[in-house]
Protein backbone atom coordinates (compact mmCIF):
# COMPACT_ATOMS: atom_id res chain seq x y z
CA UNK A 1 104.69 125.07 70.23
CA UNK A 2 105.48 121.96 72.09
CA UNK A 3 102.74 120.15 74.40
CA UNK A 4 104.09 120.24 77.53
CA UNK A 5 103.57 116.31 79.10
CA UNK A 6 105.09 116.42 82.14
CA UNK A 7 104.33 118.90 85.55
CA UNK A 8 100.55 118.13 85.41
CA UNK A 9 100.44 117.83 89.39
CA UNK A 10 99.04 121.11 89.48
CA UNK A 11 96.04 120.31 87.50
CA UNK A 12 95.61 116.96 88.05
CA UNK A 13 95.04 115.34 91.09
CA UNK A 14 96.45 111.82 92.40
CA UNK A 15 94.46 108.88 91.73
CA UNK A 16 95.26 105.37 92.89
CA UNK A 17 93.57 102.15 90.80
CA UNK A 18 90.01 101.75 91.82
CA UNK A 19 89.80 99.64 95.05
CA UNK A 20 87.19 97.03 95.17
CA UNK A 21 84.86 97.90 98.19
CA UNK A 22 85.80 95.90 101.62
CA UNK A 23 82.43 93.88 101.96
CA UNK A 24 83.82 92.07 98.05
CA UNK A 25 87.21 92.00 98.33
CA UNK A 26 87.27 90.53 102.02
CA UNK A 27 85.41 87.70 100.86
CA UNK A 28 88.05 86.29 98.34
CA UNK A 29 92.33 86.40 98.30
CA UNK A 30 92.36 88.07 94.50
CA UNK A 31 94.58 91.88 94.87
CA UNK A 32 92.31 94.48 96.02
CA UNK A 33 93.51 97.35 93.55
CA UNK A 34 91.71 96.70 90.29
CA UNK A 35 94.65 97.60 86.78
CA UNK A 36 95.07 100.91 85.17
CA UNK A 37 93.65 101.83 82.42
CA UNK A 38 96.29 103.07 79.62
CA UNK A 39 94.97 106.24 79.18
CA UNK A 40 94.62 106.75 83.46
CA UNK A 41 98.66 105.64 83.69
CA UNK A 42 99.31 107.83 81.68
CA UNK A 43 97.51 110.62 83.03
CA UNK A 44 99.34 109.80 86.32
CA UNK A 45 102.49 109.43 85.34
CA UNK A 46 102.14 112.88 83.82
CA UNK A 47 101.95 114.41 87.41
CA UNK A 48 105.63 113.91 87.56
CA UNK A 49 107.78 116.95 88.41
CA UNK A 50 110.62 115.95 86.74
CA UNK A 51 112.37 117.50 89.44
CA UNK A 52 116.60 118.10 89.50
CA UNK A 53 116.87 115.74 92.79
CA UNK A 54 115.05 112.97 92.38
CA UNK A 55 114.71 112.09 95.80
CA UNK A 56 112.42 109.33 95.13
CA UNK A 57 114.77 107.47 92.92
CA UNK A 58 117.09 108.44 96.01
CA UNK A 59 114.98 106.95 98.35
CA UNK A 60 114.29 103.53 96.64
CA UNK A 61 116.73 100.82 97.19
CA UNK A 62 117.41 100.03 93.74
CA UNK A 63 117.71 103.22 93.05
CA UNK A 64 114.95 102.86 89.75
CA UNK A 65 114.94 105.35 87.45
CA UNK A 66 111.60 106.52 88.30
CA UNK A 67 111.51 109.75 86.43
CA UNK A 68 112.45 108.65 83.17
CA UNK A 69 110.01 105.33 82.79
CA UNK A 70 107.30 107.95 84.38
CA UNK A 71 107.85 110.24 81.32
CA UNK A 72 108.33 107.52 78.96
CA UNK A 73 105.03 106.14 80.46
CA UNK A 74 103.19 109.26 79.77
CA UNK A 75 104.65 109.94 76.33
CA UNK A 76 102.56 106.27 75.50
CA UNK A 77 106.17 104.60 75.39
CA UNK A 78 105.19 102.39 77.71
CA UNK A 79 107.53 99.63 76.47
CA UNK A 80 110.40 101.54 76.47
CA UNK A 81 108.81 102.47 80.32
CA UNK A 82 109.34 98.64 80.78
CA UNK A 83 112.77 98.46 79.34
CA UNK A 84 114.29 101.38 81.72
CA UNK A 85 112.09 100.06 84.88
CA UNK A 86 113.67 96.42 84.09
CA UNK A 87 117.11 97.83 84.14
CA UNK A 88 117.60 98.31 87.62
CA UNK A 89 115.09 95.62 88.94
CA UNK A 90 114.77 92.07 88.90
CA UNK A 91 111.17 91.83 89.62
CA UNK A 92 108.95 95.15 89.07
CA UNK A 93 105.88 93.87 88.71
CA UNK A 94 106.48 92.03 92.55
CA UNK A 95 107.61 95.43 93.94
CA UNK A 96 104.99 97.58 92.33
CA UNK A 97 102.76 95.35 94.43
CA UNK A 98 104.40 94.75 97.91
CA UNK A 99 106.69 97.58 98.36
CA UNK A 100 105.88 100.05 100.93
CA UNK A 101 105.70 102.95 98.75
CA UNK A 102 104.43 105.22 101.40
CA UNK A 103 107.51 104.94 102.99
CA UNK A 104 110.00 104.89 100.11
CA UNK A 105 108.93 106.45 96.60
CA UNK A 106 106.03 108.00 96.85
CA UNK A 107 106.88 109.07 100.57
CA UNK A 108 109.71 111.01 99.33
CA UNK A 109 107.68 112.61 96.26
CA UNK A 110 108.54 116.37 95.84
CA UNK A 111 105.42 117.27 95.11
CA UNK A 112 103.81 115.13 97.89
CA UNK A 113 106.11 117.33 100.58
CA UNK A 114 104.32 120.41 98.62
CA UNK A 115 101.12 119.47 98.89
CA UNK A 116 99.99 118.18 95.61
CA UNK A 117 99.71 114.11 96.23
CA UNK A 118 102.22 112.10 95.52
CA UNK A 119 102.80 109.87 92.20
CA UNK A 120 101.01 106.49 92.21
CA UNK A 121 104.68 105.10 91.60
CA UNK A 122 104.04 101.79 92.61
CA UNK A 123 100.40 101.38 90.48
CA UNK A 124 102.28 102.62 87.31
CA UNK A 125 105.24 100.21 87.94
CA UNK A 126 102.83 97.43 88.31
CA UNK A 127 100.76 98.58 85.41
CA UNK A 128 103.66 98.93 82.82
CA UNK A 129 105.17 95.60 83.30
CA UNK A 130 101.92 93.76 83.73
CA UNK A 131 101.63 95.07 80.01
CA UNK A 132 104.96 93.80 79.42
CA UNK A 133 104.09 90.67 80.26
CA UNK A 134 100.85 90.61 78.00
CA UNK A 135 102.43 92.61 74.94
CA UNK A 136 105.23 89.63 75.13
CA UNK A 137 107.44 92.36 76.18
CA UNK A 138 109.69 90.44 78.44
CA UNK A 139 112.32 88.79 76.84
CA UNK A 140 113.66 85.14 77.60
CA UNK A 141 117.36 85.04 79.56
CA UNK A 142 119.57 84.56 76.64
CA UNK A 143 123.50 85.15 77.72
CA UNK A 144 126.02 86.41 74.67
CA UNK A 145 128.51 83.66 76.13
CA UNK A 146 127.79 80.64 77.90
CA UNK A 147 130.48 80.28 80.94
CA UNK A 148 131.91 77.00 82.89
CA UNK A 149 131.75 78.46 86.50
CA UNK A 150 128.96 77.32 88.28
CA UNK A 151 127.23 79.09 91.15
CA UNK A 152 124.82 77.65 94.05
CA UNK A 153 122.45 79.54 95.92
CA UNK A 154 120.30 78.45 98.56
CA UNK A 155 117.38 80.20 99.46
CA UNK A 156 115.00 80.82 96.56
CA UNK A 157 113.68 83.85 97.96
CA UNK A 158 113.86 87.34 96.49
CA UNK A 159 117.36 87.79 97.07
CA UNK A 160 118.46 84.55 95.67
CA UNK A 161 116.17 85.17 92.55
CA UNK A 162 117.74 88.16 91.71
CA UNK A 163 121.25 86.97 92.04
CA UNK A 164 120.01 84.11 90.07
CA UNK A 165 118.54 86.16 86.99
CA UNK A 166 121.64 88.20 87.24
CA UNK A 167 124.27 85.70 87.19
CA UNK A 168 122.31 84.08 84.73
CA UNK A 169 122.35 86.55 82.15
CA UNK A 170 126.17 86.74 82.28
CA UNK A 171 126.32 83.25 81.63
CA UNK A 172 126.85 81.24 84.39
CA UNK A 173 125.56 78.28 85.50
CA UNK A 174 123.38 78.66 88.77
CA UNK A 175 121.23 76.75 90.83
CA UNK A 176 118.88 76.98 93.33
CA UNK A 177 117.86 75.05 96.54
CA UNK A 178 115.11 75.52 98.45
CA UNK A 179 113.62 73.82 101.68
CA UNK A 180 109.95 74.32 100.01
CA UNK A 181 108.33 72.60 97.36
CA UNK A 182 107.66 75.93 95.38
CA UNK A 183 110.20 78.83 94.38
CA UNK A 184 109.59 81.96 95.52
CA UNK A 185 110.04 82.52 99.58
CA UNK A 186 107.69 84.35 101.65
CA UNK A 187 106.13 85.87 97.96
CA UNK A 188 104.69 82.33 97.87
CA UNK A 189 104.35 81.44 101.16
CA UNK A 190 104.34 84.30 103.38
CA UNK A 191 102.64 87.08 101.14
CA UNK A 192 99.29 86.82 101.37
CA UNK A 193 97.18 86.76 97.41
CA UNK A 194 95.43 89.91 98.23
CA UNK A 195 98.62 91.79 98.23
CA UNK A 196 100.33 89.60 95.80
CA UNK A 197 98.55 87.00 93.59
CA UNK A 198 101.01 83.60 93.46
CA UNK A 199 100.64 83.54 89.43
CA UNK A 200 102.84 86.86 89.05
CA UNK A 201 105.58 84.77 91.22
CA UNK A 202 104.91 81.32 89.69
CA UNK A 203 105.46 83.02 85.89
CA UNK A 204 108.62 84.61 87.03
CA UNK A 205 110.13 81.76 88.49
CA UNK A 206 109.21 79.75 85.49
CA UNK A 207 110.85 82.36 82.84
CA UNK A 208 113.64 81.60 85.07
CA UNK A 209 113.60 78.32 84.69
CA UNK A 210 113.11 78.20 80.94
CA UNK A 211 116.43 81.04 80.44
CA UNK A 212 118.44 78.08 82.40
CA UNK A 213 118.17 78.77 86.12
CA UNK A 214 118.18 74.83 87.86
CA UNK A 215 115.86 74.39 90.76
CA UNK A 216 116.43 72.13 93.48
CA UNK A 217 113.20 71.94 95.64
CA UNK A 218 112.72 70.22 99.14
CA UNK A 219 116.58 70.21 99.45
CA UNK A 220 116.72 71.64 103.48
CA UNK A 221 120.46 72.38 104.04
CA UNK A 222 121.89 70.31 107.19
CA UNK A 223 119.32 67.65 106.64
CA UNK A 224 118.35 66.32 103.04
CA UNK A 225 121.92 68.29 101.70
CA UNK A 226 124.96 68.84 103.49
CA UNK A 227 126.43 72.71 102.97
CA UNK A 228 130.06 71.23 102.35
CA UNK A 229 128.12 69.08 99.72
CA UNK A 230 126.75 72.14 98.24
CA UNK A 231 130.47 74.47 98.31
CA UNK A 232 131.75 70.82 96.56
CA UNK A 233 129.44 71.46 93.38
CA UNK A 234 130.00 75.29 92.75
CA UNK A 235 132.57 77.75 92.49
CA UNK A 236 130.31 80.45 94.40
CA UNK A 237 127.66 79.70 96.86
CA UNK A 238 124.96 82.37 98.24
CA UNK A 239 123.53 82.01 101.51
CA UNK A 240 119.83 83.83 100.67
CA UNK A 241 117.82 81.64 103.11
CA UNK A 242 115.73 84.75 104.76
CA UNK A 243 114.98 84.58 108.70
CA UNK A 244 112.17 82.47 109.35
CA UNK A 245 112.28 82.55 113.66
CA UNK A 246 109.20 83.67 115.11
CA UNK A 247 110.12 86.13 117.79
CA UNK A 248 108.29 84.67 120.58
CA UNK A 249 105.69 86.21 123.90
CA UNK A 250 107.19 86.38 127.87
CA UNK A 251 104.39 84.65 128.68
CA UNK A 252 105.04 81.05 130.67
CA UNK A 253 101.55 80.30 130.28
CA UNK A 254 101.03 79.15 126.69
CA UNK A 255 98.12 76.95 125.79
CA UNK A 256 98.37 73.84 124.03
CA UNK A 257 96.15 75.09 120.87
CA UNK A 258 94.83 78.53 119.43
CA UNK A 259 97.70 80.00 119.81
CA UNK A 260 99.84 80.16 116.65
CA UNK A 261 102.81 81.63 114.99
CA UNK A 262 102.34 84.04 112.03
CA UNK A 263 104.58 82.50 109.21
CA UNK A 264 103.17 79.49 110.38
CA UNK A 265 99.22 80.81 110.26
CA UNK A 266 100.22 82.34 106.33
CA UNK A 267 102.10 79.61 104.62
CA UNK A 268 98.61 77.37 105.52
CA UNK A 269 96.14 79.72 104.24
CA UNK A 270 98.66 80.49 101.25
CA UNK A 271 99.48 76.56 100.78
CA UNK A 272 95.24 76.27 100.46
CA UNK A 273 94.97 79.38 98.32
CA UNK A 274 97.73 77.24 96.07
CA UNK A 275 95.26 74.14 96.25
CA UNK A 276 97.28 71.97 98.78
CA UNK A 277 96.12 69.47 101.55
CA UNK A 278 96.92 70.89 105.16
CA UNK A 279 96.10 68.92 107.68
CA UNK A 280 96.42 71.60 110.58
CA UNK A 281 93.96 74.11 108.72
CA UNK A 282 91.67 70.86 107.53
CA UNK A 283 91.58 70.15 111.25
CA UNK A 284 90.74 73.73 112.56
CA UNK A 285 93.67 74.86 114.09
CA UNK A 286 95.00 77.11 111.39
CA UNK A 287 91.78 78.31 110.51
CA UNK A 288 90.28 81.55 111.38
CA UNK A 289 86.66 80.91 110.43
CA UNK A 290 83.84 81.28 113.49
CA UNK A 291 86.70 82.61 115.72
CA UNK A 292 87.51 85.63 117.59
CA UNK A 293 90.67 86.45 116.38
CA UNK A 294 93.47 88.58 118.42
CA UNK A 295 96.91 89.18 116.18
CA UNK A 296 99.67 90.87 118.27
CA UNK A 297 102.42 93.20 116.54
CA UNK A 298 102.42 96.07 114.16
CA UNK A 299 104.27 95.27 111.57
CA UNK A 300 103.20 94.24 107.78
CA UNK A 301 103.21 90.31 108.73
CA UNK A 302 100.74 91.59 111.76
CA UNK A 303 98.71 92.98 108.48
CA UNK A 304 98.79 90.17 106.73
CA UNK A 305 97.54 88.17 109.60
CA UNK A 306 94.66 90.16 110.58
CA UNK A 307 93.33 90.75 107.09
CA UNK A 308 93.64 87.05 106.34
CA UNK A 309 91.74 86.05 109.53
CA UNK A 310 89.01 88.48 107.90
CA UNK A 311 88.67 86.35 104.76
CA UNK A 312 88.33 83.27 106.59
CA UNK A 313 85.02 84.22 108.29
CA UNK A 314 86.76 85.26 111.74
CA UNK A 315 83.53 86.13 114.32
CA UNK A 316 86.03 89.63 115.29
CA UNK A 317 89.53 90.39 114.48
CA UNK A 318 91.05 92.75 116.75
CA UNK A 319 95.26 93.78 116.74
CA UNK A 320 96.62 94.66 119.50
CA UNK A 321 99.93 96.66 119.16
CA UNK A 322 101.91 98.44 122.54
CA UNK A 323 102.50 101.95 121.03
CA UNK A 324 99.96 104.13 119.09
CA UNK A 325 99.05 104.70 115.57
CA UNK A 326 101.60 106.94 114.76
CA UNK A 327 104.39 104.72 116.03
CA UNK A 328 103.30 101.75 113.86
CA UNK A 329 106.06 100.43 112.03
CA UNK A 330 103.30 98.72 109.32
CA UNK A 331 102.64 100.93 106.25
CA UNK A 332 99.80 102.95 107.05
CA UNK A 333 98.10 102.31 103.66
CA UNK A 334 97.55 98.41 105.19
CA UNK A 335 96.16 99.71 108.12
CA UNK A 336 93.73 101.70 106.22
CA UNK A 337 92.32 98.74 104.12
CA UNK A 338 92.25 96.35 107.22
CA UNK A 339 90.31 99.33 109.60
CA UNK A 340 87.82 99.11 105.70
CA UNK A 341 87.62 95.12 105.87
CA UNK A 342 86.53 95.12 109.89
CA UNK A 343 89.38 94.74 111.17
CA UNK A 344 89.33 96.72 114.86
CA UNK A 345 92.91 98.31 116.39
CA UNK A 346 93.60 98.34 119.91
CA UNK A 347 96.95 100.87 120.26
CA UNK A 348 98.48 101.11 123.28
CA UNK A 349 98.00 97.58 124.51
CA UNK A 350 99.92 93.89 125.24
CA UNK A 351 99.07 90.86 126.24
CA UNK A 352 100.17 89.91 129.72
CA UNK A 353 98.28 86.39 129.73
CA UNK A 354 96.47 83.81 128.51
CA UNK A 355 93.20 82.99 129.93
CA UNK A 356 91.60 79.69 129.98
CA UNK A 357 92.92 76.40 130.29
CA UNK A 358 96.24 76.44 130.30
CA UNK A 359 98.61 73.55 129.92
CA UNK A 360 101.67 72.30 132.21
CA UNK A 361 102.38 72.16 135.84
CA UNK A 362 99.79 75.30 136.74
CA UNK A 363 97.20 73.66 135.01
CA UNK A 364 97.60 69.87 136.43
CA UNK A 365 97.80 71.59 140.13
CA UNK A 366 94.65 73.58 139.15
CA UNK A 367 93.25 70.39 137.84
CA UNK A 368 93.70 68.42 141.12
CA UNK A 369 92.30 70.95 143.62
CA UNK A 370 88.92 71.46 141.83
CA UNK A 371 88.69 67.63 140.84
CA UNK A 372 89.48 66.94 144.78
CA UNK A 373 85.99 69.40 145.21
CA UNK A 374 84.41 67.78 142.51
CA UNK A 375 86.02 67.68 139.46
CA UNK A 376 83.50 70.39 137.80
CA UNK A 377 85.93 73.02 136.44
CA UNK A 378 83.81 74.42 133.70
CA UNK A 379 80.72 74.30 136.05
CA UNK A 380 78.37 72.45 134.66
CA UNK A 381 77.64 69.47 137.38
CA UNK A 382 80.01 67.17 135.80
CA UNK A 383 83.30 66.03 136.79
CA UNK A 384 85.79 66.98 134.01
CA UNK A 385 88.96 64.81 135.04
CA UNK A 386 88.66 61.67 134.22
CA UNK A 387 92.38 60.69 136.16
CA UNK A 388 91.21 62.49 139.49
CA UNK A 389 87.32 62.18 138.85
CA UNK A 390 85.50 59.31 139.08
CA UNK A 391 82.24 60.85 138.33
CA UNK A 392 83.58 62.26 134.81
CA UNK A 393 80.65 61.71 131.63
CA UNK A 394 81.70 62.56 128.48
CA UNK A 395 79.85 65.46 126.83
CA UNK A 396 80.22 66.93 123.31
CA UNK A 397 80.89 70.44 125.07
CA UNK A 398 83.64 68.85 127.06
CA UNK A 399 87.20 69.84 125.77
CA UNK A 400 88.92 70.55 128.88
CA UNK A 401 90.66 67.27 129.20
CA UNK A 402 91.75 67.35 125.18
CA UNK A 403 94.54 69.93 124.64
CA UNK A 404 94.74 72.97 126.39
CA UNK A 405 93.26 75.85 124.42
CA UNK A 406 93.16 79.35 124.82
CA UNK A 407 90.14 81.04 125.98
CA UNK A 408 91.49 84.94 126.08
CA UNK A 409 94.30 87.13 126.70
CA UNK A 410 95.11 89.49 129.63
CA UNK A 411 95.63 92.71 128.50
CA UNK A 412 97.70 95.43 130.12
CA UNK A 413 97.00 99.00 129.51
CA UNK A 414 99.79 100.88 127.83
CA UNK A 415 100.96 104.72 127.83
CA UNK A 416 104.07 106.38 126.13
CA UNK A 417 107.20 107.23 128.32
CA UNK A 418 109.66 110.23 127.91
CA UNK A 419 111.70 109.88 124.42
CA UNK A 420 114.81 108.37 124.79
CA UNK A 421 118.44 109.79 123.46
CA UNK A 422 117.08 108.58 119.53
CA UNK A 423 113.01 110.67 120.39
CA UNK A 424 111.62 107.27 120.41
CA UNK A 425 108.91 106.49 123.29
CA UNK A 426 109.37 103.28 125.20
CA UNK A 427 105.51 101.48 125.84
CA UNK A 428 104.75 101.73 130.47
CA UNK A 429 102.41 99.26 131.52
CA UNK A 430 99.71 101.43 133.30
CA UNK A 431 99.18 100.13 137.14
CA UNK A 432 95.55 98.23 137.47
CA UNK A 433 94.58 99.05 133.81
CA UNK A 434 94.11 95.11 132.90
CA UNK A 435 91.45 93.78 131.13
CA UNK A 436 90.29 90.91 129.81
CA UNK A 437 90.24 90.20 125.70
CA UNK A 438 88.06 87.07 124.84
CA UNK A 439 90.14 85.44 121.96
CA UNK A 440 89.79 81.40 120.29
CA UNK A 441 93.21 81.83 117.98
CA UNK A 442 95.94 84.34 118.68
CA UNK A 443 98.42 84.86 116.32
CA UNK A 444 101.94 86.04 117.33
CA UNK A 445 103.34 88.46 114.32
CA UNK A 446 106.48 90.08 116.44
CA UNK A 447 108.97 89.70 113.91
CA UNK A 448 111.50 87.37 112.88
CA UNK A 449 114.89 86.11 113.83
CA UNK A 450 117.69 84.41 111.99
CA UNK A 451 117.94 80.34 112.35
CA UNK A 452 121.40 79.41 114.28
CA UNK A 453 123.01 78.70 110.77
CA UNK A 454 126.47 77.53 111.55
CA UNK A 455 125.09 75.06 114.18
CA UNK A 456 121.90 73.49 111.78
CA UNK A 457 124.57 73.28 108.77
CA UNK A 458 127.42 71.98 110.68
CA UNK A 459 130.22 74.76 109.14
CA UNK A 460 132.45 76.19 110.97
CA UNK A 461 134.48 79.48 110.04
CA UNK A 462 131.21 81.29 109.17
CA UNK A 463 130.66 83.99 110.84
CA UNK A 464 127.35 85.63 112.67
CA UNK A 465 126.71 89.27 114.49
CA UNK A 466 125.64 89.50 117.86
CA UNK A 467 121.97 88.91 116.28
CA UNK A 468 122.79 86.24 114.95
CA UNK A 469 122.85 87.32 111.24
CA UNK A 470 125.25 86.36 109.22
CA UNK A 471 128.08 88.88 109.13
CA UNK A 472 129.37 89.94 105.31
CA UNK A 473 130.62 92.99 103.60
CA UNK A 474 128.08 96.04 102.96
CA UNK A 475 129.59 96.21 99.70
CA UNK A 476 130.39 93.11 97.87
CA UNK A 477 128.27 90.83 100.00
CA UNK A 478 131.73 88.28 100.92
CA UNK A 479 131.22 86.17 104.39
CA UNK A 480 134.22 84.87 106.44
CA UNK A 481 134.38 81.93 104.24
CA UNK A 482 136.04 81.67 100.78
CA UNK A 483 133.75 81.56 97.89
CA UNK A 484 130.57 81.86 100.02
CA UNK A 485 128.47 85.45 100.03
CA UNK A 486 125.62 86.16 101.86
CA UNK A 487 122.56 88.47 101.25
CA UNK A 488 119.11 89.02 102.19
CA UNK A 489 117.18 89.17 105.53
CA UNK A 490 119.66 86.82 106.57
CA UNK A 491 122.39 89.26 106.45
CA UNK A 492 120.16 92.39 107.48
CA UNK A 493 117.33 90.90 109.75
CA UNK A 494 113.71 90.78 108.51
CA UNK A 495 113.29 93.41 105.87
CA UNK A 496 112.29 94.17 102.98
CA UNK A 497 111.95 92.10 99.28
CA UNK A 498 113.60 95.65 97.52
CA UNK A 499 116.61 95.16 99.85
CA UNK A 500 116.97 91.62 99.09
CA UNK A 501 116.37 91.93 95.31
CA UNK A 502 119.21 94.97 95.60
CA UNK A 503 121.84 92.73 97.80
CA UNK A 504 121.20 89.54 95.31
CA UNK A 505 121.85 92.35 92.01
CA UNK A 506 124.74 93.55 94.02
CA UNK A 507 126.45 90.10 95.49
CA UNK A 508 125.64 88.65 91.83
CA UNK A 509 127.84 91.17 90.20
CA UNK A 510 130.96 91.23 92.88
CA UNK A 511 131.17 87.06 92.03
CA UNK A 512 130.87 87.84 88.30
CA UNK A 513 133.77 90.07 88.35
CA UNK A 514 135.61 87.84 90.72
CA UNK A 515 135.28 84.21 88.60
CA UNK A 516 136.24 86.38 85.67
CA UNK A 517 139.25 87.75 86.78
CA UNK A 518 139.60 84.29 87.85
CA UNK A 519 139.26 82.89 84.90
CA UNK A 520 141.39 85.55 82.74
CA UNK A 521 144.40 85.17 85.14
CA UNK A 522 144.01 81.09 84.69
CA UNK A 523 143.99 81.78 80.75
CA UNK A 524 147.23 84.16 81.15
């Protein structure tokens, strides 16, 4: 009789990777999930129901045909695993990494909703094409037929990587600019190692490279390359360019320094984890270490943020967020590993202020009044305005005539309102429930908004939403201009990589079958 492999859930429980413990891991950017062993991926992948609706292959973007490499996996096929994972996505070994599998996959897992665990889908995804990658699994772009059309696409993202690979493969000749010096998007400059180590991306981008992709670094659209310039060269163009925006505070009072935008905070500490010179970080300001750290928002950036400020020797790292656990839009699993690595939560909370010396008209009329009494602001006997005080003597402990930096936040007490018509609670600022935070770097991680992109590339005819996204077809990707498709964040607002790798498969394909048809009807 026939050993049965699969439907093990109910004797085997869930396991995830080992984790290293929080007091090693916080002290370096490597991942935090040590690999599977073979024998331990394929005890997992065993658990698999096999079930009639897959509604985790449902609930995944790509729609990755999760229960057959998960049975392949177990049977020890773990190369044919790779072959059917690859299928469907550009980049598994990236998602198997980053994606929030607690809210897709494994959230979705029948035999999660009945109790038994979920499948470690995302640590078996990672695991069987990390081995593809060792085994020399993964095989080199090589198209049957080599085609004339050419196709630019700007933004070298996750979206515009897996248009790239996918054009590619049919032939055609693509290329890629980027306003960076590096390939890759946020997964290089946004992602933080500990989530996803820059080699994985940097040995993708460079197998697409060597199967024929062309990249065009430091090549910022409306300012080193014109967009007409761009349409000129290629039969297709994609607009993958991401949103890179920093939502910003209602707060008039912003300090000079120590108070920072996320994207901005990342790409340093990821552009010294790479080995490059920054001059901001060199100089302190992007730098967490020896500083009370406050990060405000909820989301994965906010994450990102707080558990970087953690490896950088922060004195206290503290998130505020408006709404309570439950309401976090972050994955959950982050939140566990930054509450492990020190990091403290304080839900129901938002800044209404900074504290300190602050810089513009306030702060000058502040200046004058105490300098007219003396000029001693911080209150040590000496006059600390040199243009209204006479009496001022430089000190080493004197900064408040250099730029204004922040000293704290405000805080305002939070509560939950009635649901609205959708059962979502709206954040009420509870009357006289302020308090004081002391902070030396804030870091804003509210989210993201597009870039104006009709008025920075100087096109006209291109259309944009009331968000200012740029509008195209659900379905084949197409904007409002001929020969130009768009995908990506830019199209949905800040998302997720799966959703850009799945628009850049799907916008790849609808301009395939287009410059084919194209080019058939031009034969006829």
């Amino acid at each position: 009789m026939a050993t049965q492999v699969m439907l093990k859930f109910v004797t085997l429980g869930r396991e995830m990777p080992e984790k290293r413990a929080a007091d090693e891991r916080s002290g370096d950017f490597h991942e935090i999930y040590r690999e599977f062993a073979d024998a331990k991926a394929r005890e997992q992948a065993s658990r698999c129901s096999q079930c009639g609706v897959p509604y985790c292959q449902s609930h995944c973007p790509l729609h990755n045909n999760i229960p057959d490499w998960l049975r392949l996996m177990a049977e020890g096929r773990t190369q044919e695993a790779y072959l059917r994972a690859q299928e469907t996505n550009s980049f598994p070994e990236i998602c198997g990494r980053i994606c929030p599998q607690d809210r897709l996959c494994e959230g979705n897992c029948v035999i999660e909703q009945s109790g038994h665990g979920t499948v470690t889908i995302g640590a078996i995804e990672k695991y069987i094409t990390d081995t593809a990658w060792e085994e020399g699994w993964v095989e080199p772009i090589r198209p049957m037929v080599e085609r004339a059309e050419s196709v630019g696409i700007i933004g070298a993202g996750p979206g515009g990587l897996a248009a790239a690979e996918r054009l590619r493969q049919q032939g055609f000749q693509v290329t890629v600019y980027d306003r960076h010096d590096r390939a890759g998007g946020l997964m290089i400059y946004g992602i933080p190692g500990f989530k996803l180590e820059k080699p994985v991306v940097q040995r993708r981008n460079q197998w697409l490279e060597e199967g024929g992709v062309e990249f065009v670094l430091n090549a910022e659209v409306g300012r080193t390359i014109s967009f007409d310039a761009i349409r000129g060269k290629h039969d297709s163009v994609i607009i993958a360019t991401g949103v890179y925006k920093t939502r910003d505070l209602e707060i008039d009072n912003a300090p000079e320094r120590g108070v920072v935008a996320a994207l901005d905070y990342l790409t340093a500490s990821n552009r010294v984890d790479l080995g490059d010179e920054v001059p901001d970080f060199a100089d302190g300001e992007l730098d967490a270490f020896g500083k009370r750290v406050v990060v405000i928002g909820g989301g994965d950036t906010a994450m990102d943020c707080v558990r970087t400020a953690i490896r950088q020797g922060a004195v206290s790292v503290k998130c505020l967020y408006r709404r309570d656990r439950a309401n976090m839009p972050g994955s959950q699993r982050e939140v566990q590993n930054a509450e492990e690595e020190g990091v403290e939560f304080v839900w129901l909370s938002a800044p209404a202020a900074f504290a300190g010396h602050v810089a513009g008209a306030a702060s000058t009329a502040s200046e004058a009044l105490v300098a007219n009494a003396g000029g001693d602001v911080d209150g040590d006997g000496i006059g600390d305005n040199p243009k209204l005080s006479p009496l001022h003597l430089v000190t080493e402990t004197d900064i408040s005539t250099g730029p204004a930096g922040v000293t704290g936040l405000r805080v305002a007490r939070m509560r939950l309102g009635a649901p609205d018509a959708t059962g979502r609670q709206s954040p009420e600022v509870i009357d006289g429930g302020d308090y004081d935070e002391p902070a030396d770097l804030v870091i804003k991680a509210l989210g993201f908004e597009p870039e104006d992109i009709p008025r920075l590339w100087d096109v006209s005819g291109l259309e944009v939403t009331r968000w200012g996204t740029i509008r195209a077809d659900y379905r084949t990707h197409r904007t409002s201009l001929p020969g130009v498709w768009a995908v990506g964040d830019i199209v949905r607002g800040a998302s997720l990589v799966v959703w850009a790798i799945r628009d850049g498969r799907e916008a790849a394909d609808a301009i395939a079958a287009e410059l084919i048809t194209e080019a058939r009807v031009a034969a006829e």
